[in-house]
PDB file of N, CA and C in Angstrom:
ATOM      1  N   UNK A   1     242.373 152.495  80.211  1.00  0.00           N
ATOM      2  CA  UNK A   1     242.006 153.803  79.702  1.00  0.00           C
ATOM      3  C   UNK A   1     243.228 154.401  79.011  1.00  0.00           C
ATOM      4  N   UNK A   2     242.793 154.686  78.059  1.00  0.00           N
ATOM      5  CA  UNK A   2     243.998 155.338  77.003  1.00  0.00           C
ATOM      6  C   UNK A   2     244.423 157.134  77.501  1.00  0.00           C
ATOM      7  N   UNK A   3     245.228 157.181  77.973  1.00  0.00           N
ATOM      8  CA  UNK A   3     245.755 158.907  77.722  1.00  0.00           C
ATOM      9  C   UNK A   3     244.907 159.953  76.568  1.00  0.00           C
ATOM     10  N   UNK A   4     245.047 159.147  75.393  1.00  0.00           N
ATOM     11  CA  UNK A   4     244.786 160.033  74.482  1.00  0.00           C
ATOM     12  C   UNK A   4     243.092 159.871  74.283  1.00  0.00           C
ATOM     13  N   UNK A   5     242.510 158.621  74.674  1.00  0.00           N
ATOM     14  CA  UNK A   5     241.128 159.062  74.481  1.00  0.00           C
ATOM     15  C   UNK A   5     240.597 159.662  75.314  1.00  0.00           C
ATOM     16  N   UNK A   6     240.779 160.324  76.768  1.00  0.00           N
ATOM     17  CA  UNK A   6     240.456 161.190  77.569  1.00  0.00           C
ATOM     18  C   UNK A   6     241.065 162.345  77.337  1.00  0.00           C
ATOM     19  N   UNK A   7     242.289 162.518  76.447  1.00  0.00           N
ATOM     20  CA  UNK A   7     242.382 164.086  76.032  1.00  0.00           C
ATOM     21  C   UNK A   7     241.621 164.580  75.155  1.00  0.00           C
ATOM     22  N   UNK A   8     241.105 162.929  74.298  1.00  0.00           N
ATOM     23  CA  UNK A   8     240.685 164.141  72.928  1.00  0.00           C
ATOM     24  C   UNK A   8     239.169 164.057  73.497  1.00  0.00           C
ATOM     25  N   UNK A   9     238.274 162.940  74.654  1.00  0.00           N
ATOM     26  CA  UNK A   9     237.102 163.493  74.935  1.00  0.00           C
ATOM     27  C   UNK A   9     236.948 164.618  75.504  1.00  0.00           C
ATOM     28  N   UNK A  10     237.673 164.883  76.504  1.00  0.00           N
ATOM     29  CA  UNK A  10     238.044 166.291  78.153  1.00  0.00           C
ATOM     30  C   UNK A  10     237.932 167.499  76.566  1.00  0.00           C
ATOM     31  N   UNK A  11     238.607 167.218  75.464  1.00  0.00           N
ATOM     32  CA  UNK A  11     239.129 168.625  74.659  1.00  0.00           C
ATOM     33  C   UNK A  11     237.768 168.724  73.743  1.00  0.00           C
ATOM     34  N   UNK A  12     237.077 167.812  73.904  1.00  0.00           N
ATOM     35  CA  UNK A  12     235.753 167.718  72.749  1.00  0.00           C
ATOM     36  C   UNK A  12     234.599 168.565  73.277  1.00  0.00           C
ATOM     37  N   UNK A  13     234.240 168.153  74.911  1.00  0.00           N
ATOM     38  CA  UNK A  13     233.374 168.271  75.829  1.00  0.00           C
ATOM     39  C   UNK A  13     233.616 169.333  76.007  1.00  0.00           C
ATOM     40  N   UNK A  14     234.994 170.155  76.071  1.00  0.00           N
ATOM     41  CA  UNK A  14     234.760 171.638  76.922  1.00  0.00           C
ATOM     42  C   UNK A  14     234.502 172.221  75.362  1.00  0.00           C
ATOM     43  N   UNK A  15     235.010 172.045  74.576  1.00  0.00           N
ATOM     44  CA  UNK A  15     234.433 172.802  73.588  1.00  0.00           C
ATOM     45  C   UNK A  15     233.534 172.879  73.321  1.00  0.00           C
ATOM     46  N   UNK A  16     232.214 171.723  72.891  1.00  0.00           N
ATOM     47  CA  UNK A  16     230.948 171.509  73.220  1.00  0.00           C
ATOM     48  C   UNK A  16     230.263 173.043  74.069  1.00  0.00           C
ATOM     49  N   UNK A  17     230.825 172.967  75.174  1.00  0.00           N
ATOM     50  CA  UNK A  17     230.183 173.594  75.801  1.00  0.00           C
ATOM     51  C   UNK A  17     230.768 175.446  75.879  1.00  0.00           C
ATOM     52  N   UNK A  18     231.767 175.725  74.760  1.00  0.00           N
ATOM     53  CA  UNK A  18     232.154 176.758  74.471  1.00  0.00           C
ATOM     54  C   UNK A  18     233.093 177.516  75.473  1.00  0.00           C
ATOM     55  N   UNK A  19     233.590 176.541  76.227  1.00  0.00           N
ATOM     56  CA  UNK A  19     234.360 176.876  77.427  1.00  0.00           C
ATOM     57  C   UNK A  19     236.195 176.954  77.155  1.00  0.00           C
ATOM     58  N   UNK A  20     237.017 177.739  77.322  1.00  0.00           N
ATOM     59  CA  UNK A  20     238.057 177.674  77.679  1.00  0.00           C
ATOM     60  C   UNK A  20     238.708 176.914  78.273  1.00  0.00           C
ATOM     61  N   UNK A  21     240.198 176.255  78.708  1.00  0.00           N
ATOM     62  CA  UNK A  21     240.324 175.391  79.953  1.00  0.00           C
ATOM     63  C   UNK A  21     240.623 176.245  81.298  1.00  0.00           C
ATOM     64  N   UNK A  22     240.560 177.875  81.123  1.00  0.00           N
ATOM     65  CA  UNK A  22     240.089 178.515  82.482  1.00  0.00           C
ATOM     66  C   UNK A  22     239.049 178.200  83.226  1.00  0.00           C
ATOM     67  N   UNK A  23     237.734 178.314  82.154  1.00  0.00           N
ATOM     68  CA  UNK A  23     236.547 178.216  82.827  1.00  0.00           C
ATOM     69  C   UNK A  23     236.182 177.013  83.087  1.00  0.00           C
ATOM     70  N   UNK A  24     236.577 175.796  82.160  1.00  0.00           N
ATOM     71  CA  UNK A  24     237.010 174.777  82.955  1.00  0.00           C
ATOM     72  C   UNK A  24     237.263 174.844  84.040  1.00  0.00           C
ATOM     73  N   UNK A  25     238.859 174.820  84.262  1.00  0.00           N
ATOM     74  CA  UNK A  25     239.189 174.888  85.917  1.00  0.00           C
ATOM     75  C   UNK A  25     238.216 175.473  86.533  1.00  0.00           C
ATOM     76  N   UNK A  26     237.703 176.522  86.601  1.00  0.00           N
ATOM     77  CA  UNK A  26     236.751 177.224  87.532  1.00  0.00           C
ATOM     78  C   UNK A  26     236.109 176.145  87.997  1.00  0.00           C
ATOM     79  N   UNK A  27     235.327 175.447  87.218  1.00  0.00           N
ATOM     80  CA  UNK A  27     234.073 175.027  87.297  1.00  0.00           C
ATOM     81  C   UNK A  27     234.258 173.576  87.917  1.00  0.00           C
ATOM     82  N   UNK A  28     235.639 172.943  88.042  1.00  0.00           N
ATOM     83  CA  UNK A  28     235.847 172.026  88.633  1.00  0.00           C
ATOM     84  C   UNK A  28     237.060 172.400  89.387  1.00  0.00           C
ATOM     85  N   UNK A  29     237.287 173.092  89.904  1.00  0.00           N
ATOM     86  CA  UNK A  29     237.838 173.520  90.979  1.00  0.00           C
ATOM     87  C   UNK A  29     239.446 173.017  90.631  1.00  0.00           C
ATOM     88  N   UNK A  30     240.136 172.787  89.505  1.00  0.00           N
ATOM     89  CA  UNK A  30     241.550 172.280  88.759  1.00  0.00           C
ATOM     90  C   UNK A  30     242.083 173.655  88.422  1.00  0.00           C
ATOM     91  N   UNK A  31     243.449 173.416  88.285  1.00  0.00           N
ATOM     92  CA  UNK A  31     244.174 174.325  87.953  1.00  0.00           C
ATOM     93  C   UNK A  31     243.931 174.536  86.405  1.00  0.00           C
ATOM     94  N   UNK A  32     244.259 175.450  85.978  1.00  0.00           N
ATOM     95  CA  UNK A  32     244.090 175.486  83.760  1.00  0.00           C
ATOM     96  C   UNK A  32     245.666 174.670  83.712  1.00  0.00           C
ATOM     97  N   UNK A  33     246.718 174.990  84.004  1.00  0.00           N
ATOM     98  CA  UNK A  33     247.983 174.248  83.638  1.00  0.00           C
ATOM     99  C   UNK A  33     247.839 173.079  83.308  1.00  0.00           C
ATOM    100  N   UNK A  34     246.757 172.193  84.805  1.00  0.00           N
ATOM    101  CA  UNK A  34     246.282 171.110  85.175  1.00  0.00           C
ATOM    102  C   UNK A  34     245.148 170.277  83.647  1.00  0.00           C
ATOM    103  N   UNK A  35     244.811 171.382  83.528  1.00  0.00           N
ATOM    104  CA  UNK A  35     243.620 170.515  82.811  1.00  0.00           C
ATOM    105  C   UNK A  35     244.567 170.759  80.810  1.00  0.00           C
ATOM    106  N   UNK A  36     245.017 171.697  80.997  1.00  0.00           N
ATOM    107  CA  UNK A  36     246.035 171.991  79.461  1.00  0.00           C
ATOM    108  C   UNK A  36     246.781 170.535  79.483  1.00  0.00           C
ATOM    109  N   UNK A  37     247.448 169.986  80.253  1.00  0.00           N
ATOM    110  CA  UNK A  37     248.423 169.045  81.070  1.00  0.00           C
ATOM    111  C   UNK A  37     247.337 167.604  80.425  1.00  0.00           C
ATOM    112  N   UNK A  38     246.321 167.588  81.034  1.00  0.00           N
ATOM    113  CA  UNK A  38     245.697 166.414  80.659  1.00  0.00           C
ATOM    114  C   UNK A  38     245.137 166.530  79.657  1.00  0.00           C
ATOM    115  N   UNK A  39     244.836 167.759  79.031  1.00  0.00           N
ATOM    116  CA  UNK A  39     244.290 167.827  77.302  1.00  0.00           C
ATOM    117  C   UNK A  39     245.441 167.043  76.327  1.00  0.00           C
ATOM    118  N   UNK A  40     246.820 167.566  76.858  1.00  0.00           N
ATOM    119  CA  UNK A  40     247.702 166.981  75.991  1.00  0.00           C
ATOM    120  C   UNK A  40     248.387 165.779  76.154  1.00  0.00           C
ATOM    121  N   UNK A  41     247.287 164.997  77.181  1.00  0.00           N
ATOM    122  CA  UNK A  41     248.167 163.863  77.841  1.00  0.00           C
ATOM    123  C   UNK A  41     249.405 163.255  78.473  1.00  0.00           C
ATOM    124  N   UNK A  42     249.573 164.628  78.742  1.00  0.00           N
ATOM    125  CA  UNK A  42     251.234 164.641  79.744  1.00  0.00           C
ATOM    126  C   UNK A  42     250.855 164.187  81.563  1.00  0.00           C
ATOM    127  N   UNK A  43     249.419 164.529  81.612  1.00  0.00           N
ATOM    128  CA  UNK A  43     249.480 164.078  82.895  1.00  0.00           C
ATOM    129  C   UNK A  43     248.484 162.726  83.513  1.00  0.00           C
ATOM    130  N   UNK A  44     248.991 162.096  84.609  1.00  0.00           N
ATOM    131  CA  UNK A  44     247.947 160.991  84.753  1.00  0.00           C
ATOM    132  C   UNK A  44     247.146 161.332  85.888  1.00  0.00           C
ATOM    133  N   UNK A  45     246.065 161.141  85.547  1.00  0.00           N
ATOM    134  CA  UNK A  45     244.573 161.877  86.290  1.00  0.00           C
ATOM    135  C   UNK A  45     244.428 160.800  87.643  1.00  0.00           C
ATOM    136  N   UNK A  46     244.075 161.150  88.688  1.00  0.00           N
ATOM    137  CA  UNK A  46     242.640 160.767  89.376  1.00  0.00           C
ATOM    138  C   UNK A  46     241.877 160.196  89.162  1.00  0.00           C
ATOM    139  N   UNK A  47     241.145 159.731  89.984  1.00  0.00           N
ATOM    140  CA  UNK A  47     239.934 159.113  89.700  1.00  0.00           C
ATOM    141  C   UNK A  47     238.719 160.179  90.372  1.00  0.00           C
ATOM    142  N   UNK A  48     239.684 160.715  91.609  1.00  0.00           N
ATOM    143  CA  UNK A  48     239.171 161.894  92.032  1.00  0.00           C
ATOM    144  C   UNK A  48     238.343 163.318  90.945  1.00  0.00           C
ATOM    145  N   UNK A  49     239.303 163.580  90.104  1.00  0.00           N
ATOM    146  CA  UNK A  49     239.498 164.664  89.201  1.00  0.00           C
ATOM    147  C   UNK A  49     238.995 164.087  88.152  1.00  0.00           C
ATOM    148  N   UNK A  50     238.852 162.887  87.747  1.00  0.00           N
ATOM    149  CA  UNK A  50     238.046 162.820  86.505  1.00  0.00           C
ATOM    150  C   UNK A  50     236.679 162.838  86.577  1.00  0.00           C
ATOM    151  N   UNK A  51     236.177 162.293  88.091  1.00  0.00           N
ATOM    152  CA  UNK A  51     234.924 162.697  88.291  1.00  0.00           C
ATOM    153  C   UNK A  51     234.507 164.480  88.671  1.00  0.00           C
ATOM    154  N   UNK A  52     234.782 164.756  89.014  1.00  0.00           N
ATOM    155  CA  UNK A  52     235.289 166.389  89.151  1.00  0.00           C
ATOM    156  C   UNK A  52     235.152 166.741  87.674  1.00  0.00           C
ATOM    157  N   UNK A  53     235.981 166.631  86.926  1.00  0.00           N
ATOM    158  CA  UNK A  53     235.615 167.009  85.242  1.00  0.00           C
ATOM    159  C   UNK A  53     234.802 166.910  84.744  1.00  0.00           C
ATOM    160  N   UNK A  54     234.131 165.382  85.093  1.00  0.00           N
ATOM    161  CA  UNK A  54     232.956 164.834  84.154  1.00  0.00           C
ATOM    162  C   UNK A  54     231.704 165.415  84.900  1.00  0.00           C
ATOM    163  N   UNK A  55     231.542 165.250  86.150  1.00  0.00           N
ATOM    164  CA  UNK A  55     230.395 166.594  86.636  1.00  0.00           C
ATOM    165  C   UNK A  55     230.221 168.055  86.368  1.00  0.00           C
ATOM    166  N   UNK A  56     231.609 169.077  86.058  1.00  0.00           N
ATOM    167  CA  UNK A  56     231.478 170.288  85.010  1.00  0.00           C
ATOM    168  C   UNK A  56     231.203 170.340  83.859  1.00  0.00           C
ATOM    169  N   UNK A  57     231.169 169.018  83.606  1.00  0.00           N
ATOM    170  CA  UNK A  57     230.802 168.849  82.202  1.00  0.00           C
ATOM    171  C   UNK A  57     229.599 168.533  81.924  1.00  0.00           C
ATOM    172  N   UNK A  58     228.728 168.106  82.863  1.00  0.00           N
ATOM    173  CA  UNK A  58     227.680 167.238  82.645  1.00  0.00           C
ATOM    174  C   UNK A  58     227.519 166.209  82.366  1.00  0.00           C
ATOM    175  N   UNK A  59     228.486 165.193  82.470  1.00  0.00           N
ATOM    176  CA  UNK A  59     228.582 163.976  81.802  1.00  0.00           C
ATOM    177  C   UNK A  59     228.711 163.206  82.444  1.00  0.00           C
ATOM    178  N   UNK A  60     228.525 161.730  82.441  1.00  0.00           N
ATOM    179  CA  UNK A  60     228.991 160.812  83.550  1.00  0.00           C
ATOM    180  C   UNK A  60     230.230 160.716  82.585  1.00  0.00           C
ATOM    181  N   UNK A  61     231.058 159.666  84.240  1.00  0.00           N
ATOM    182  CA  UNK A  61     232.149 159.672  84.005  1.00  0.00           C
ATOM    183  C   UNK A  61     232.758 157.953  82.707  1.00  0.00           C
ATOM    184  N   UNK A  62     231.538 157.392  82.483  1.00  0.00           N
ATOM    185  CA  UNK A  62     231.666 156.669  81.561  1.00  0.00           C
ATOM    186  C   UNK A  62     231.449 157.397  80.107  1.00  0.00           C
ATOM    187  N   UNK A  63     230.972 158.505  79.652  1.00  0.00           N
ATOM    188  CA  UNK A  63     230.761 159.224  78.632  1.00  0.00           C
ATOM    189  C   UNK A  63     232.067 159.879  78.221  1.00  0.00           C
ATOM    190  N   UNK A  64     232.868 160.111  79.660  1.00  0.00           N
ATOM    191  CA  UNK A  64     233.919 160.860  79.349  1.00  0.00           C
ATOM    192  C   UNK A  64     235.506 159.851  78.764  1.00  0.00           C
ATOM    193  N   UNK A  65     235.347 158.529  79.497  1.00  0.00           N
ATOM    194  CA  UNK A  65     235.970 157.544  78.842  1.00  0.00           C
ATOM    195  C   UNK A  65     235.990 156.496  78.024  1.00  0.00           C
ATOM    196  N   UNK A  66     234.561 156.726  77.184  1.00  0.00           N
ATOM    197  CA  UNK A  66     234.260 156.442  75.978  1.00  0.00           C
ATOM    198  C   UNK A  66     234.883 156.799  75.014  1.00  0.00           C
ATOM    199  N   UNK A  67     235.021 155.992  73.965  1.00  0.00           N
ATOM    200  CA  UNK A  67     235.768 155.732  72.636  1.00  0.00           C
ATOM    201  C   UNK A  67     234.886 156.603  71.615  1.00  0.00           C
ATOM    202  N   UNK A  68     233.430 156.366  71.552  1.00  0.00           N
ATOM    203  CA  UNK A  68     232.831 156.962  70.759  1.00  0.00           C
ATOM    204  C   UNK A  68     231.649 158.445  71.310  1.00  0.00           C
ATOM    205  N   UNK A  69     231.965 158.774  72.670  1.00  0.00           N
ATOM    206  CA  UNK A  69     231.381 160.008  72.985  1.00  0.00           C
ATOM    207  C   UNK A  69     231.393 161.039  72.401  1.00  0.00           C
ATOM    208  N   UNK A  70     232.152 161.704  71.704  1.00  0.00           N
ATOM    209  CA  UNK A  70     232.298 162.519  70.891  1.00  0.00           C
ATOM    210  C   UNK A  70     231.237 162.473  69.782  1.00  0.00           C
ATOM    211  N   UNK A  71     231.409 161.218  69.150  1.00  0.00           N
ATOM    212  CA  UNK A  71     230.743 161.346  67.610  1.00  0.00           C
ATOM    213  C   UNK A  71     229.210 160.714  68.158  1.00  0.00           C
ATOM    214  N   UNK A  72     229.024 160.745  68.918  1.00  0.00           N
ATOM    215  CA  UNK A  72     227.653 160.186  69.459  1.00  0.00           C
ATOM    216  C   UNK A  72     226.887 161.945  70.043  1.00  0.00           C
ATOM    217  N   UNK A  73     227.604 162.635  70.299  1.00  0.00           N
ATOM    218  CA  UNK A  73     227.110 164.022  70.802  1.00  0.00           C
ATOM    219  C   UNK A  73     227.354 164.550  69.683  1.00  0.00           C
ATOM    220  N   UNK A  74     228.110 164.605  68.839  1.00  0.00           N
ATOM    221  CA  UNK A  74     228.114 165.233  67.079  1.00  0.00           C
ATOM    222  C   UNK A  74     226.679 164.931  66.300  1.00  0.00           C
ATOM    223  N   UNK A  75     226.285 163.963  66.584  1.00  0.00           N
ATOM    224  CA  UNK A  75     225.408 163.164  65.303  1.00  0.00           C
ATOM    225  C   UNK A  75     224.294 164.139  65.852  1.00  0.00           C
ATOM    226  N   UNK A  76     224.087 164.170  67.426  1.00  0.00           N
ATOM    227  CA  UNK A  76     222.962 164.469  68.367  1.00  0.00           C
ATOM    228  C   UNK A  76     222.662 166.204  68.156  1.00  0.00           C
ATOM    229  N   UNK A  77     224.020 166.573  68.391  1.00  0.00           N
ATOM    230  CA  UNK A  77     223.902 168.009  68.164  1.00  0.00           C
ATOM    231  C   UNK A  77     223.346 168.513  66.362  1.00  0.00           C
ATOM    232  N   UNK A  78     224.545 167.978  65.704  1.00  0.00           N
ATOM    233  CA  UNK A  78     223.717 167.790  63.954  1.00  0.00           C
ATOM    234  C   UNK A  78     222.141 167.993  63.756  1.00  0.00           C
ATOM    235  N   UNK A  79     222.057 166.880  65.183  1.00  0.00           N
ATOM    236  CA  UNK A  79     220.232 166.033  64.036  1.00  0.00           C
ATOM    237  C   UNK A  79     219.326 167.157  64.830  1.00  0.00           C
ATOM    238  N   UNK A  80     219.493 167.764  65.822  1.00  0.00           N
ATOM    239  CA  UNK A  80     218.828 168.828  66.503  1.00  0.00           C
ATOM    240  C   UNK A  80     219.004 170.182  65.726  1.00  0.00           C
ATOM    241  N   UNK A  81     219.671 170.678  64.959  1.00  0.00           N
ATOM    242  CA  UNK A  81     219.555 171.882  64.706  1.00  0.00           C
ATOM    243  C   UNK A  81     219.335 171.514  62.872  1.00  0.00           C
ATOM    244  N   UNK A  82     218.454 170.466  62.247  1.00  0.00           N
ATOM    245  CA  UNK A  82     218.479 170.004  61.478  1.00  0.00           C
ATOM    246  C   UNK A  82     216.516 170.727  61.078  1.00  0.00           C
ATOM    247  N   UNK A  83     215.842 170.221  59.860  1.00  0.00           N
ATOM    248  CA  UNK A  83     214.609 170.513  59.636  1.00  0.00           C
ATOM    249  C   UNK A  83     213.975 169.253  60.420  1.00  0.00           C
ATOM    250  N   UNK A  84     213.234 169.024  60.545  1.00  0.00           N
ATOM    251  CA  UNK A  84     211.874 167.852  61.168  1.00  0.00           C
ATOM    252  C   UNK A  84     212.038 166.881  60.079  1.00  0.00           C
ATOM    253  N   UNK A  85     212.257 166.991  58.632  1.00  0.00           N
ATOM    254  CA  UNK A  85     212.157 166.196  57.787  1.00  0.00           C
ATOM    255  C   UNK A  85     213.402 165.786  57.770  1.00  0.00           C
ATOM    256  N   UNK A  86     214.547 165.933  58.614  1.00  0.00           N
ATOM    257  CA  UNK A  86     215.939 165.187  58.618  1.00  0.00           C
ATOM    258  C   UNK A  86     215.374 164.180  59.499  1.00  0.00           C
ATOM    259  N   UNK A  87     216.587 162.659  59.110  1.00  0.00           N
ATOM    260  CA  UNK A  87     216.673 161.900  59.903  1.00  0.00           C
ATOM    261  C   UNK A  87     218.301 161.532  60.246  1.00  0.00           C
ATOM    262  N   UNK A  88     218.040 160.615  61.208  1.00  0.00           N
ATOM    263  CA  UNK A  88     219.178 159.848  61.755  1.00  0.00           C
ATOM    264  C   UNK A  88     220.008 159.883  60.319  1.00  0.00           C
ATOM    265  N   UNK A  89     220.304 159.091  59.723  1.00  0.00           N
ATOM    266  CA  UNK A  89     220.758 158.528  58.630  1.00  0.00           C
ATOM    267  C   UNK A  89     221.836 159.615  57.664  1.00  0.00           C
ATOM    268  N   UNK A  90     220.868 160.398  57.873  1.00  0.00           N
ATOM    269  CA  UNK A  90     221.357 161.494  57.186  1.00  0.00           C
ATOM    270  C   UNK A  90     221.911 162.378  58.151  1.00  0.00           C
ATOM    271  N   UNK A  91     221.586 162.642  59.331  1.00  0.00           N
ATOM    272  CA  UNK A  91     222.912 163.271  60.652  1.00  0.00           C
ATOM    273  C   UNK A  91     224.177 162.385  60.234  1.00  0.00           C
ATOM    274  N   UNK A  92     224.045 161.053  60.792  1.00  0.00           N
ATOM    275  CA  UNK A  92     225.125 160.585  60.610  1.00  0.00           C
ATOM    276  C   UNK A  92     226.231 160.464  58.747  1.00  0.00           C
ATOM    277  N   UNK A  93     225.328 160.424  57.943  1.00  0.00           N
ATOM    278  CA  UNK A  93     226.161 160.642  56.457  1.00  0.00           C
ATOM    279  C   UNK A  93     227.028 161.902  56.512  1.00  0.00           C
ATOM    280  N   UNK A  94     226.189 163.329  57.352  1.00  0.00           N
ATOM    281  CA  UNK A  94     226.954 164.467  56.994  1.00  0.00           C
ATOM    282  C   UNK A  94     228.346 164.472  57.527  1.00  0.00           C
ATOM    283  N   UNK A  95     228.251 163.720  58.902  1.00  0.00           N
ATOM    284  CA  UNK A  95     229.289 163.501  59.737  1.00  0.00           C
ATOM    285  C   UNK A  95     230.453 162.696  58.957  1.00  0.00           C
TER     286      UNK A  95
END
């Protein structure tokens, strides 16, 4: 597991969900220092705490150490707030 692909998913996901890394912490019971710390990949996580993250998040914890989670919830979010006459194809081109 790469450092940096769990900072930039952990930093994708709380945004997603319009959250701060306060309300983060709240919501998984982490410090904000803590979770700022692993946004910027200065710190090495748990296995404890990454499941802890990935349950405030809603996510399993394979979504959260995925390579392509991000642009797989981009395309998803896109093609949902799109007309009925959009497709796939075209979510993913805008992207």
């Amino acid at each position: 597991m790469s450092r940096a692909l769990l900072s930039t998913n952990l930093r994708h996901l709380r945004q997603q969900q319009g959250w701060s890394q306060e309300i983060l912490a709240e919501h998984c019971g982490l410090h904000r220092t803590y979770i700022g710390a692993v946004e910027r990949g200065e710190r090495n996580i748990s296995l404890d705490n990454l499941e802890r993250l990935a349950e405030a998040l809603g996510v399993t914890l394979c979504e959260l150490l995925d390579a392509q989670t991000h642009y797989v919830r981009d395309i998803a979010g896109y093609y949902q707030t799109q007309p009925s006459n959009c497709n796939v194809s075209t979510a993913i081109c805008y992207l």
